[in-house]
PDB file of N, CA and C in Angstrom:
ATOM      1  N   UNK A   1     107.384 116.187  87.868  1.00  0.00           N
ATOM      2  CA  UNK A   1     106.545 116.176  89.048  1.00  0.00           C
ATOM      3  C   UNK A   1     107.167 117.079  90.116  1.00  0.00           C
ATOM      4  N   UNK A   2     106.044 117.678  90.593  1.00  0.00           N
ATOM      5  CA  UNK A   2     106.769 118.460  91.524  1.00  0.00           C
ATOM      6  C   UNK A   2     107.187 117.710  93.086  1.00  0.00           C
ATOM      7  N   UNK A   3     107.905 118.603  93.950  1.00  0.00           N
ATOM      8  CA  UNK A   3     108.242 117.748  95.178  1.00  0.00           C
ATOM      9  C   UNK A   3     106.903 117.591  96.156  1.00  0.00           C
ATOM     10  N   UNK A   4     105.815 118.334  95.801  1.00  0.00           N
ATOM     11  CA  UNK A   4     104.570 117.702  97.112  1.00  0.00           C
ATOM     12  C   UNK A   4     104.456 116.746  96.287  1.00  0.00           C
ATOM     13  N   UNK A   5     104.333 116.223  94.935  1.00  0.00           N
ATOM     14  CA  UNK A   5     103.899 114.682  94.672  1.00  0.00           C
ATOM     15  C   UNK A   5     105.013 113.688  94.936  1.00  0.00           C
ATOM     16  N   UNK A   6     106.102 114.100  94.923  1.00  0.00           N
ATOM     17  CA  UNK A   6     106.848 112.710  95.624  1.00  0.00           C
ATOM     18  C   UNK A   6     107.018 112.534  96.989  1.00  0.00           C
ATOM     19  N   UNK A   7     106.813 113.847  98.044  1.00  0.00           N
ATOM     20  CA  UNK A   7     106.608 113.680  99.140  1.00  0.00           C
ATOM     21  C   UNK A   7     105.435 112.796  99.688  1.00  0.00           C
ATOM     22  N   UNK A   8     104.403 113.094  98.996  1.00  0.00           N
ATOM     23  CA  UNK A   8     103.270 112.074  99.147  1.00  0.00           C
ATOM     24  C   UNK A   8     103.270 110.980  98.283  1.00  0.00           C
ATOM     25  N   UNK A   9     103.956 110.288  97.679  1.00  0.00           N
ATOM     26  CA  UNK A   9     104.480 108.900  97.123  1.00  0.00           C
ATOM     27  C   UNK A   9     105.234 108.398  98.683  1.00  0.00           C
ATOM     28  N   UNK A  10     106.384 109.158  98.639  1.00  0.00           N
ATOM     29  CA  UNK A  10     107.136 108.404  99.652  1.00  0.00           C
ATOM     30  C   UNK A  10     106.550 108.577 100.716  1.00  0.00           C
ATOM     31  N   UNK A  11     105.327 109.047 101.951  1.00  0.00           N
ATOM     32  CA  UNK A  11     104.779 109.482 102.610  1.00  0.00           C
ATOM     33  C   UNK A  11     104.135 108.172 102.847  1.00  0.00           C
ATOM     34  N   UNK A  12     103.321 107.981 101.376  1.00  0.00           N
ATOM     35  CA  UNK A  12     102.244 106.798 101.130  1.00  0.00           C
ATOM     36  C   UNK A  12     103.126 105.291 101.276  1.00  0.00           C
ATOM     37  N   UNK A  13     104.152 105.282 100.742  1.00  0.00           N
ATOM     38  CA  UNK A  13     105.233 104.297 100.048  1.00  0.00           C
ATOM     39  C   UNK A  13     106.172 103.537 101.952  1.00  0.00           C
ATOM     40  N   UNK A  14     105.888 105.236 102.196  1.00  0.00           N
ATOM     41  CA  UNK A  14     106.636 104.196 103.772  1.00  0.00           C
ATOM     42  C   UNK A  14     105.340 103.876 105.111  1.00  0.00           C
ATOM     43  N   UNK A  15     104.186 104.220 104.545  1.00  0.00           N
ATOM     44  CA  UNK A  15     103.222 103.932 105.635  1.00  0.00           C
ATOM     45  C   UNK A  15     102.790 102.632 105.264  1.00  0.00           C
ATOM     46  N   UNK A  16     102.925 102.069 104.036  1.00  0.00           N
ATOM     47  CA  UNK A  16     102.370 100.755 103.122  1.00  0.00           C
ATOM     48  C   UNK A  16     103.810 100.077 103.790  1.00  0.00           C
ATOM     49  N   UNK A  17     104.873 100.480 103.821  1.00  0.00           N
ATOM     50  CA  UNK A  17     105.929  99.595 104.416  1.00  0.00           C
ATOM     51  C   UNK A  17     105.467  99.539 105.719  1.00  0.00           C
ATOM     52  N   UNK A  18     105.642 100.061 106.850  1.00  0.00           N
ATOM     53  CA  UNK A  18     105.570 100.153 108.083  1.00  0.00           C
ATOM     54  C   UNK A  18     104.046  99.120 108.610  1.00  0.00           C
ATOM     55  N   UNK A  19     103.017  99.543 107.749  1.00  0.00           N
ATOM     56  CA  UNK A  19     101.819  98.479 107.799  1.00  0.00           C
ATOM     57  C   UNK A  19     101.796  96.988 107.570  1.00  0.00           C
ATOM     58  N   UNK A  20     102.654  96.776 106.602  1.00  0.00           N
ATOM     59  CA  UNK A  20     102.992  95.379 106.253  1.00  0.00           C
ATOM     60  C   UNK A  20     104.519  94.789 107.038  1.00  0.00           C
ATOM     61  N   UNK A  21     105.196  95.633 108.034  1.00  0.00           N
ATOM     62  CA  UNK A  21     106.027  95.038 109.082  1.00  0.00           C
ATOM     63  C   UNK A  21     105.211  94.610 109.963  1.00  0.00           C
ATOM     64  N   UNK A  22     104.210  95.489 110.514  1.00  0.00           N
ATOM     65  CA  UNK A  22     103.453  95.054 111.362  1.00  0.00           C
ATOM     66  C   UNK A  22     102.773  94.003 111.270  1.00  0.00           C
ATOM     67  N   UNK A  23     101.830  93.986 109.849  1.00  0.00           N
ATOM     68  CA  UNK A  23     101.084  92.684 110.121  1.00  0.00           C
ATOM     69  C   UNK A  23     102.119  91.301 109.788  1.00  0.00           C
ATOM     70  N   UNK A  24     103.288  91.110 109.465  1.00  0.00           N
ATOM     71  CA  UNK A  24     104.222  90.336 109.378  1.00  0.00           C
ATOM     72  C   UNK A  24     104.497  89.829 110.369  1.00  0.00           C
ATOM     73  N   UNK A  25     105.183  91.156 111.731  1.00  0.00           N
ATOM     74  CA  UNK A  25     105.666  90.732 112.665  1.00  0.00           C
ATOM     75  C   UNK A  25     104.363  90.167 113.785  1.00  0.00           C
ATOM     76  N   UNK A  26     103.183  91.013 113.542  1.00  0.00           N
ATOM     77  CA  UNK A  26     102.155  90.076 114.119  1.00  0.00           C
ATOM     78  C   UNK A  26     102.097  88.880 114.369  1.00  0.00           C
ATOM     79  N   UNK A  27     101.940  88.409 112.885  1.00  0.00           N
ATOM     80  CA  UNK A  27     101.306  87.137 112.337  1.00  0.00           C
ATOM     81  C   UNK A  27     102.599  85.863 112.340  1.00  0.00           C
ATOM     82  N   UNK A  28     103.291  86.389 112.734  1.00  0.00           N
ATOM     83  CA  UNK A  28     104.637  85.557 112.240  1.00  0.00           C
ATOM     84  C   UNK A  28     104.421  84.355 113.573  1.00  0.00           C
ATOM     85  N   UNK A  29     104.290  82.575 112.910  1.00  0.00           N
ATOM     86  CA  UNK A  29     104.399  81.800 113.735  1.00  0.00           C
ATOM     87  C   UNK A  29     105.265  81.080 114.892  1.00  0.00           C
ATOM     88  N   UNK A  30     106.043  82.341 114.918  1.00  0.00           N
ATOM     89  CA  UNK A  30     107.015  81.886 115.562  1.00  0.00           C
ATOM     90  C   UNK A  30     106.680  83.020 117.496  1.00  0.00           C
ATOM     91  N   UNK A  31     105.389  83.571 116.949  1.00  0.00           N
ATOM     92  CA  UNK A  31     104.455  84.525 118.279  1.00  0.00           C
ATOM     93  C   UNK A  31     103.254  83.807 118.591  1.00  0.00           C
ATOM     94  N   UNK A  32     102.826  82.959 117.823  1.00  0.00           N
ATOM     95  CA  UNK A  32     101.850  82.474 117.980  1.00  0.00           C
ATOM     96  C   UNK A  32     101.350  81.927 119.952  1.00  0.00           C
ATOM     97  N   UNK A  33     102.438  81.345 120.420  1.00  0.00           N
ATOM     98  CA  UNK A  33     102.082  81.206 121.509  1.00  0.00           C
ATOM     99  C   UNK A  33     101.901  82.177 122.514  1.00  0.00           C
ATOM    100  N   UNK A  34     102.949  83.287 122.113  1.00  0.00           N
ATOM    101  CA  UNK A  34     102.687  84.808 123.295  1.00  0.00           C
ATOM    102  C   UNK A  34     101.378  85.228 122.811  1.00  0.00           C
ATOM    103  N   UNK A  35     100.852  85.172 121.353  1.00  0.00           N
ATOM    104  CA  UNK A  35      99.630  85.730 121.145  1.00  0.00           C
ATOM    105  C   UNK A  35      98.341  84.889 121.761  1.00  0.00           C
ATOM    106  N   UNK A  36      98.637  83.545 121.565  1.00  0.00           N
ATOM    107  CA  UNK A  36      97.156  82.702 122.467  1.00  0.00           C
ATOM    108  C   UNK A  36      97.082  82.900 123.726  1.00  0.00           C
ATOM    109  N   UNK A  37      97.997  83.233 124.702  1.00  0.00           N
ATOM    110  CA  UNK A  37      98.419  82.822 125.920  1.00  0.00           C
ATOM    111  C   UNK A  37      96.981  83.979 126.500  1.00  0.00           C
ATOM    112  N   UNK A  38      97.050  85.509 126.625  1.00  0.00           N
ATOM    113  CA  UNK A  38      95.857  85.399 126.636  1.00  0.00           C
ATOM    114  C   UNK A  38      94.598  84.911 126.588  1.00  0.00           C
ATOM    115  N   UNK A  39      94.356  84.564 125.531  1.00  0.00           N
ATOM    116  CA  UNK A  39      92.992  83.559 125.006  1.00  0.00           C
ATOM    117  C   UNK A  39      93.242  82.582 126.200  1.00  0.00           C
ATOM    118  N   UNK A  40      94.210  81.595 126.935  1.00  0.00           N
ATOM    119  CA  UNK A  40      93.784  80.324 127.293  1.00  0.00           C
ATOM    120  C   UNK A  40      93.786  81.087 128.740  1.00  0.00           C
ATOM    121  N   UNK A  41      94.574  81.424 128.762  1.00  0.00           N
ATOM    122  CA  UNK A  41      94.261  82.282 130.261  1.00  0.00           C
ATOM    123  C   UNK A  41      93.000  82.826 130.823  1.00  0.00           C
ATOM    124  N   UNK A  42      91.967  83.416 129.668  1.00  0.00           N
ATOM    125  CA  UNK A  42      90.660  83.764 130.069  1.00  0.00           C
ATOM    126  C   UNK A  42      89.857  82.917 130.351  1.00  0.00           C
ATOM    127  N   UNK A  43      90.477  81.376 129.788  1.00  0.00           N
ATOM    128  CA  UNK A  43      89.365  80.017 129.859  1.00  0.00           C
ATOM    129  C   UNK A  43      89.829  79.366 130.780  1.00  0.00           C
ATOM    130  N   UNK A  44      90.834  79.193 131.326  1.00  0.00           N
ATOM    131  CA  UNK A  44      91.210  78.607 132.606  1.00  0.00           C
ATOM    132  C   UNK A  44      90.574  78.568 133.995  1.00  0.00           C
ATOM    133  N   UNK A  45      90.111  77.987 134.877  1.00  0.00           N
ATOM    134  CA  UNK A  45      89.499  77.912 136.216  1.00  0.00           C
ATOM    135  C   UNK A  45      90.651  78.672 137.051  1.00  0.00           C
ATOM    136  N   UNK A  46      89.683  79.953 137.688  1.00  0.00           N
ATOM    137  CA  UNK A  46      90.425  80.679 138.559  1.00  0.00           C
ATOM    138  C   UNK A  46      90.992  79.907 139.799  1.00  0.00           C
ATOM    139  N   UNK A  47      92.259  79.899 140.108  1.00  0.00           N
ATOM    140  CA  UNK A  47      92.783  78.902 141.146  1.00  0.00           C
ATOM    141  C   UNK A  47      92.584  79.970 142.873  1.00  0.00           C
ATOM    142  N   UNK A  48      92.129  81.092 143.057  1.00  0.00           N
ATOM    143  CA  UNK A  48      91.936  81.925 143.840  1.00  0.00           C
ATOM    144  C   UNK A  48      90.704  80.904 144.427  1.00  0.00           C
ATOM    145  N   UNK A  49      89.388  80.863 143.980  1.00  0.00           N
ATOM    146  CA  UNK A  49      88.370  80.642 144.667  1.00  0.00           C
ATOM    147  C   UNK A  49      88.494  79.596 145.702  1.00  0.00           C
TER     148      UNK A  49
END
């Protein structure tokens, strides 16, 4: 094989890594509350009025 096909293996090979850190470090329950905190914040009664 020549080197453009392993450049695009490993090209492909570290964007499939880098995609699946992300949705890991996303999803990981130990964010769960920095990730809702938004969400409850939009439903909360504005204390301004």
């Amino acid at each position: 094989m020549s080197f453009a096909i392993w450049a695009y293996i490993l090209f492909t090979f570290s964007l499939v890594v880098v995609f699946a850190f992300i949705i890991i470090h996303y999803y990981n329950p130990r964010r769960k509350k920095e990730i809702e905190a938004p969400k409850h914040r939009m439903l909360d009664d504005d204390e301004s009025r």
